[in-house]
Protein backbone atom coordinates (compact mmCIF):
# COMPACT_ATOMS: atom_id res chain seq x y z
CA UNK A 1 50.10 -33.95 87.64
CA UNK A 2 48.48 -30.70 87.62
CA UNK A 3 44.58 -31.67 85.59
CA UNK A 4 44.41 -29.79 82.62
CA UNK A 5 41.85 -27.54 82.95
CA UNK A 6 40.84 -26.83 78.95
CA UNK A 7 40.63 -30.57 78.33
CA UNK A 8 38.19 -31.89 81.10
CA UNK A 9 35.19 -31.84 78.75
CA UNK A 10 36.87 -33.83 76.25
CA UNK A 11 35.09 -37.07 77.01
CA UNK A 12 31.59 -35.14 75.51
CA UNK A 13 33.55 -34.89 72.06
CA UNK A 14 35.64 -32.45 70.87
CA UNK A 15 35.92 -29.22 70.90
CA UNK A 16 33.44 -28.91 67.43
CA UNK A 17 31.36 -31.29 68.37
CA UNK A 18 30.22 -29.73 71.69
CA UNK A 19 30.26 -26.31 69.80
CA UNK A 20 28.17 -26.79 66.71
CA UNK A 21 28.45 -23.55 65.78
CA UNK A 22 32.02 -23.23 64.55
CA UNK A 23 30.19 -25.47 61.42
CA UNK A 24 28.06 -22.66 60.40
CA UNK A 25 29.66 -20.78 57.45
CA UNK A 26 28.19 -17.28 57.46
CA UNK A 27 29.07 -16.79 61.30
CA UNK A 28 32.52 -17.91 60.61
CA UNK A 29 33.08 -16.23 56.94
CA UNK A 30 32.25 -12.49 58.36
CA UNK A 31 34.77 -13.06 61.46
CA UNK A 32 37.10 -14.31 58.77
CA UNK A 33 36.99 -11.06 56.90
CA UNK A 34 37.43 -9.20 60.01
CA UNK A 35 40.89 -11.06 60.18
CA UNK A 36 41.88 -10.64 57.05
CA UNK A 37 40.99 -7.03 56.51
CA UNK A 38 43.53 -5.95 59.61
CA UNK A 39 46.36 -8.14 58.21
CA UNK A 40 45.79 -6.55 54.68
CA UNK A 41 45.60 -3.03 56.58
CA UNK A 42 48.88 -4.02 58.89
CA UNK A 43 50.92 -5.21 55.45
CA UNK A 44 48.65 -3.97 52.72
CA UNK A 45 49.41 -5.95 49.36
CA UNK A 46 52.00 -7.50 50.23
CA UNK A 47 49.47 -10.05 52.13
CA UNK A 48 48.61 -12.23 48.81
CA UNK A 49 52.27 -13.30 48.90
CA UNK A 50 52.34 -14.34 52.62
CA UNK A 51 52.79 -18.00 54.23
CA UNK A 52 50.34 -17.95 56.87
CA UNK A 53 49.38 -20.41 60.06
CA UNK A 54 46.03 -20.71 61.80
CA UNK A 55 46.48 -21.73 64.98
CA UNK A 56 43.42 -23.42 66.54
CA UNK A 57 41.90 -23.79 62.78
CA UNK A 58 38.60 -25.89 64.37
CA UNK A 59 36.17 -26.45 61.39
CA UNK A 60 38.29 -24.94 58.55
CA UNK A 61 35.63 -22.43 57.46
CA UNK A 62 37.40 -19.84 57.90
CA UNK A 63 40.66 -21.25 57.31
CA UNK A 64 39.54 -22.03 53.52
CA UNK A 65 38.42 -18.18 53.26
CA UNK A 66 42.92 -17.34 54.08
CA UNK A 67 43.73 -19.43 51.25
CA UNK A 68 41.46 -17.30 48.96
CA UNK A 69 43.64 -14.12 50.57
CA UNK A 70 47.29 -15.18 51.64
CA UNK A 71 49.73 -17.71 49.54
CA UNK A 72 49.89 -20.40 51.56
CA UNK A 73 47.93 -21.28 54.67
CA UNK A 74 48.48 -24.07 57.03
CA UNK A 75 45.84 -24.63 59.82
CA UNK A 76 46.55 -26.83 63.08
CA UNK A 77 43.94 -28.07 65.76
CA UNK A 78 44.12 -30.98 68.03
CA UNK A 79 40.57 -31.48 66.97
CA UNK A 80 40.62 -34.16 64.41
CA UNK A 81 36.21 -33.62 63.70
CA UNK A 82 36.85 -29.86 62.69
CA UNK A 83 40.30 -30.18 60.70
CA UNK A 84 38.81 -33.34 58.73
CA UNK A 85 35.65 -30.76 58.03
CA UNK A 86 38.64 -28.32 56.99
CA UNK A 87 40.32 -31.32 54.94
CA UNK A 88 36.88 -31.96 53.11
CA UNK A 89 35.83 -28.36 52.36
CA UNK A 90 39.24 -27.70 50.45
CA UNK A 91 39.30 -30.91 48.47
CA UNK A 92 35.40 -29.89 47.33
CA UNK A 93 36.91 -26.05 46.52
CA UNK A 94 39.77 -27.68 44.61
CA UNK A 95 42.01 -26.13 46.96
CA UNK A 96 45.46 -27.94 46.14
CA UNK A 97 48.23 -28.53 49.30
CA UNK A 98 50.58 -25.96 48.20
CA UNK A 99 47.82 -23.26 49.15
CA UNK A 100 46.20 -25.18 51.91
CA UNK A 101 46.98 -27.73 54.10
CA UNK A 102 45.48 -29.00 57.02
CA UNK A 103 47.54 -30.47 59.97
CA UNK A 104 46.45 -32.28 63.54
CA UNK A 105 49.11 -30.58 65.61
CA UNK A 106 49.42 -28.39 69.12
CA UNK A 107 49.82 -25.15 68.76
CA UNK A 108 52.42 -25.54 71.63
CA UNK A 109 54.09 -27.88 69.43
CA UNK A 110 54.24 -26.79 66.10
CA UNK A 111 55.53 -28.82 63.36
CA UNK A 112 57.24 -26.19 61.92
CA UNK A 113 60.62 -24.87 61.53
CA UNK A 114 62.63 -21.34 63.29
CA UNK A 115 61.49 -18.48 61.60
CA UNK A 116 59.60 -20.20 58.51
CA UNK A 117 56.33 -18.06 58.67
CA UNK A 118 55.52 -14.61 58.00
CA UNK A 119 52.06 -14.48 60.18
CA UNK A 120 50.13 -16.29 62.05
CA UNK A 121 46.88 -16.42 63.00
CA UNK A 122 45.61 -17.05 66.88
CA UNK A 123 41.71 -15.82 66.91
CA UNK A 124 40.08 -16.59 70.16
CA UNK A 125 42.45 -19.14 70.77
CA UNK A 126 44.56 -18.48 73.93
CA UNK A 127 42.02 -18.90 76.51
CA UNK A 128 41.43 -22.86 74.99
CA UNK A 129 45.21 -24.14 75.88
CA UNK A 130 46.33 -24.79 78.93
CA UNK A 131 50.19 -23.51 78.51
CA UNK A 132 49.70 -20.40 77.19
CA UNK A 133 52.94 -19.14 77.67
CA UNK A 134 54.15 -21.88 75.66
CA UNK A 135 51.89 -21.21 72.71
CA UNK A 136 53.28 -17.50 72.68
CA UNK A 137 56.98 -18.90 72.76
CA UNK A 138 55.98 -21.01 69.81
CA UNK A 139 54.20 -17.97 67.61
CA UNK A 140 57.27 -15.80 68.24
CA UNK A 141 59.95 -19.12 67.66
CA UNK A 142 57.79 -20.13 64.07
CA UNK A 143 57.68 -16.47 62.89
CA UNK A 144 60.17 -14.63 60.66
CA UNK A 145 61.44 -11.62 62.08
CA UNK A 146 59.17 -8.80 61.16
CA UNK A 147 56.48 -11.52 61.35
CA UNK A 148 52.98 -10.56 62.86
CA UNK A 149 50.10 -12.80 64.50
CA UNK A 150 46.55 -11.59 64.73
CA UNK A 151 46.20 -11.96 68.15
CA UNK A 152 42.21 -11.91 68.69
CA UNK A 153 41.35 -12.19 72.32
CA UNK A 154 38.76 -11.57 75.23
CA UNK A 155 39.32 -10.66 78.84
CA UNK A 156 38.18 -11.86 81.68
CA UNK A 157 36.69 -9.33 82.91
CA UNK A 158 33.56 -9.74 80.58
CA UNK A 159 29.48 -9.55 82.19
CA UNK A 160 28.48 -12.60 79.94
CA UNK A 161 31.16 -15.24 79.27
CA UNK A 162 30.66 -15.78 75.59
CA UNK A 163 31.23 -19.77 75.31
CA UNK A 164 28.28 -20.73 78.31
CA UNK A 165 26.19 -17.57 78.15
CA UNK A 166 26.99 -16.95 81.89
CA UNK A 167 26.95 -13.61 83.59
CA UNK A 168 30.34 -12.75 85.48
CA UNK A 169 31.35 -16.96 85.04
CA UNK A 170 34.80 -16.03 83.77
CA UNK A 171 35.20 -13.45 86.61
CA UNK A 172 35.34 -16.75 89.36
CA UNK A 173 38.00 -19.45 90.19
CA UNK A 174 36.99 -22.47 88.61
CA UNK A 175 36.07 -24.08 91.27
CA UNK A 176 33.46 -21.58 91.73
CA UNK A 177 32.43 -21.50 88.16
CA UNK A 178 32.07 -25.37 88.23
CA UNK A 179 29.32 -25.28 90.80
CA UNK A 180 27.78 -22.07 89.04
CA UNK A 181 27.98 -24.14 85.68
CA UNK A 182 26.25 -27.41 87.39
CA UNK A 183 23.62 -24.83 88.95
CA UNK A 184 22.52 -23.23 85.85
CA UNK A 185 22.36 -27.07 84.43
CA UNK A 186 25.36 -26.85 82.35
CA UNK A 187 26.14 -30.03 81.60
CA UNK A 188 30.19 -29.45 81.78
CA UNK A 189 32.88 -27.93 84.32
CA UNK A 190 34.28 -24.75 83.10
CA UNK A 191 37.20 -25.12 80.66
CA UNK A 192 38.24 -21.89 79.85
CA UNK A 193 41.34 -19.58 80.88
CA UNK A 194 40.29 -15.83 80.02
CA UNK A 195 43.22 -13.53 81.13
CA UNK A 196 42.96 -9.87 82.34
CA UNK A 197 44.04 -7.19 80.15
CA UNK A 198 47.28 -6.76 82.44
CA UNK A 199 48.09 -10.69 82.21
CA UNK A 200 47.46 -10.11 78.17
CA UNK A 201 50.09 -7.63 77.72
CA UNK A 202 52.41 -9.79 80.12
CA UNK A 203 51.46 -12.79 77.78
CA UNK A 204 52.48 -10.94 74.78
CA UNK A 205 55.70 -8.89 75.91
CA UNK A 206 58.01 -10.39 73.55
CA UNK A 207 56.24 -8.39 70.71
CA UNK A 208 55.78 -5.29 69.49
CA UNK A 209 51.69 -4.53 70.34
CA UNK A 210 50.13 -3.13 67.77
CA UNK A 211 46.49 -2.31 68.99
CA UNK A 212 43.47 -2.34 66.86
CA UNK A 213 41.42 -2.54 68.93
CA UNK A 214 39.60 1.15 69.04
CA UNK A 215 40.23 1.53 65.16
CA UNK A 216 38.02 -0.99 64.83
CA UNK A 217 35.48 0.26 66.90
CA UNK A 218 35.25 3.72 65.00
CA UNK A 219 35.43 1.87 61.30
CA UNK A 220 34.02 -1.00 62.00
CA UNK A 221 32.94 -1.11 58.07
CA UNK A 222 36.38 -1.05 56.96
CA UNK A 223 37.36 -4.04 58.76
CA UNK A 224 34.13 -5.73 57.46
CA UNK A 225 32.66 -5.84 61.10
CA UNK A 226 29.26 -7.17 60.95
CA UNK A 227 25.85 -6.00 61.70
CA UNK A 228 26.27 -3.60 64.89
CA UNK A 229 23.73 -3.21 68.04
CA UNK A 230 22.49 -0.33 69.52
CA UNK A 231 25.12 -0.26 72.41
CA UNK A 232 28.10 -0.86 69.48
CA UNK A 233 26.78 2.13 67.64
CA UNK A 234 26.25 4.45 70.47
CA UNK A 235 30.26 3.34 71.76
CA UNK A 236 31.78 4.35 68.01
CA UNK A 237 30.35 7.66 68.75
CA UNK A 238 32.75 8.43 71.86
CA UNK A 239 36.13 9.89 72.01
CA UNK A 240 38.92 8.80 71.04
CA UNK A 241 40.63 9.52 74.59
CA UNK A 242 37.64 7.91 76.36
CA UNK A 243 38.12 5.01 74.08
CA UNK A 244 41.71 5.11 75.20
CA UNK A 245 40.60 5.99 78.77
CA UNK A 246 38.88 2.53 79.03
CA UNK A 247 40.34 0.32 76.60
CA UNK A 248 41.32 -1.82 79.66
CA UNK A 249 37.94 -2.40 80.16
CA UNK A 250 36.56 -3.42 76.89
CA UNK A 251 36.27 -7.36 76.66
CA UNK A 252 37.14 -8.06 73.00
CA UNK A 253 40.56 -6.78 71.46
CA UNK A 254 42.21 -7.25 68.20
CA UNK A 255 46.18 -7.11 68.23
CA UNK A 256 49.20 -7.42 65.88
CA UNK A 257 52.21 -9.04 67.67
CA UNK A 258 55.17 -7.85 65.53
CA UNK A 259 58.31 -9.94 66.23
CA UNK A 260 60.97 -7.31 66.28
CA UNK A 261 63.26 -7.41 62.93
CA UNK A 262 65.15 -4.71 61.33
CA UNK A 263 62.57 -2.46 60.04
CA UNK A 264 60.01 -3.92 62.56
CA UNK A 265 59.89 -0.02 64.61
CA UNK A 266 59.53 1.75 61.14
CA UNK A 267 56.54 -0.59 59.92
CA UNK A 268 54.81 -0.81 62.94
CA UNK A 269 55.13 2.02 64.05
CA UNK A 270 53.01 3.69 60.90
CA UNK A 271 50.01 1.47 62.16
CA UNK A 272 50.17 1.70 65.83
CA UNK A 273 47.85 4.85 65.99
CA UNK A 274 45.47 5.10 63.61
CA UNK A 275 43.70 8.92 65.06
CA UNK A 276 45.34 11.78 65.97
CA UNK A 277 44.87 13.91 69.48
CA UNK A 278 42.18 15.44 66.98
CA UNK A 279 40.44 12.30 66.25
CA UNK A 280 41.05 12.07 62.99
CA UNK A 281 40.39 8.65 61.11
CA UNK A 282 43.30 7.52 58.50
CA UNK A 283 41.67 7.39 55.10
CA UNK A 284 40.90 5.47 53.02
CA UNK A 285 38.62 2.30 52.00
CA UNK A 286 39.19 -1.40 52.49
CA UNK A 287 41.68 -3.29 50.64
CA UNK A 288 41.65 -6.78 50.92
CA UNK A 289 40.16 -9.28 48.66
CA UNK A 290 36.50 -10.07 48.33
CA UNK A 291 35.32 -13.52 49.01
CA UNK A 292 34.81 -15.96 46.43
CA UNK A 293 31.47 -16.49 45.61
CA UNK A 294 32.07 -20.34 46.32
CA UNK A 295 33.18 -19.75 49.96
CA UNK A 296 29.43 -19.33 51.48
């Protein structure tokens, strides 16, 4: 049996517990409003009556901030030390089941029905399972048609590999990135499975892409992106057709997979380009809901 690569550190504790900082609430409450400011852009108001799932849900943190924006949210992880967190931050927000529950499920294996959800979550997710193929056939088999998933996702082809600091690590076969992981006294084997941007958009070819990738580069304050460096600020500046011109090579994207239903072409379609040949930025200002003030 083939060893499964995004598991072999599991004997140093889950997936939390060797990553303390998915606990840490402001970190994970301003990438939380990033996700829910492009699914409020992608379906505008329609978002507060919305059964969403968060696949890969870890600590809860930012799970708890969806129920505070969608109907109903449902978050899955294998890791039974972040969902309990999850589990424990909702009971102290008086967060009742019918608005959030918490579940200790594969996101290959969804306890869920055929077409039962109208959007799903997957932030940073993909390169953490093993059968990624499977988890795509399970987003498209749980969603309603017309159904979207924020698909949040790096590439391989990143200088420093953001879970072990590393320069070029995720660029190596793993056997390779072992030794370079043991050398610069990691103490773990490399457990992650970043994709290039071409095996991406094979991974998600049963959707409809809907990019948002360089919209959110050039109004980064209207999908509540956080405080921006030097390089970030000197990037938004750029063309949009150099933008375009590289978007290949830009690590970090942010996609809507659409699941084709009847209208799916119409409404998608309205938010797949968000500039003109001109440039031009779509107005207007955010819409989605503020945080509580109890969510810090």
């Amino acid at each position: 049996m083939t060893e499964a690569i995004t598991r072999i550190n599991d004997t140093a504790g889950t997936f939390s517990e060797r990553f303390p900082i998915l606990f840490d609430p402001n970190g994970r409450l301003q990438k939380a409003e990033k996700v829910v400011a492009v699914m409020y852009d992608y379906w505008g108001r329609q978002a507060r009556s919305k059964t969403v799932v968060d696949v890969g849900c870890s600590t809860g943190i930012m799970t708890r901030r969806f129920a505070a924006a969608f109907h109903r949210v449902i978050g899955l992880d294998t890791d039974h030390v972040g969902i309990g967190n999850g589990a424990r931050l909702a009971i102290e927000a008086g967060i009742g089941r019918d608005a959030l529950q918490f579940c200790g499920a594969d996101g290959c294996r969804m306890p869920l029905a055929d077409n039962s959800v109208d959007g799903v979550i997957c932030n940073q997710v993909y390169e953490h399972v093993d059968d990624q193929q499977g988890l795509m056939v399970e987003i498209f088999r749980v969603l309603k048609p017309g159904g979207i998933c924020y698909f949040g996702i790096g590439t391989r082809h990143v200088l420093v590999e953001g879970h072990y600091k590393l320069p070029f690590l995720s660029w190596l076969p793993h056997g390779l990135a072992d030794v370079y992981m043991k050398v610069a006294g990691k103490q773990a084997r490399y457990d992650v499975l970043l994709l290039s941007y071409r095996n991406l958009k094979k991974l998600a070819n049963k959707f409809q892409v809907v990019d948002y990738s360089i919209d959110i580069i050039k109004r980064p304050e209207h999908y509540a992106e956080g405080e921006r460096g030097m390089l970030r600020r000197w990037v938004q500046r750029w063309p949009v057709w150099i933008l375009n011109l590289i978007l290949p090579a830009i690590p970090i994207h942010v996609w809507v997979l659409v699941k084709p239903g009847d209208d799916t072409a119409a409404v998608a379609g309205r938010r797949t380009s968000r500039y003109t040949a001109m440039g031009m930025a779509r107005s207007g200002g955010p819409m989605w809901p503020p945080v509580a003030r109890d969510q810090g």
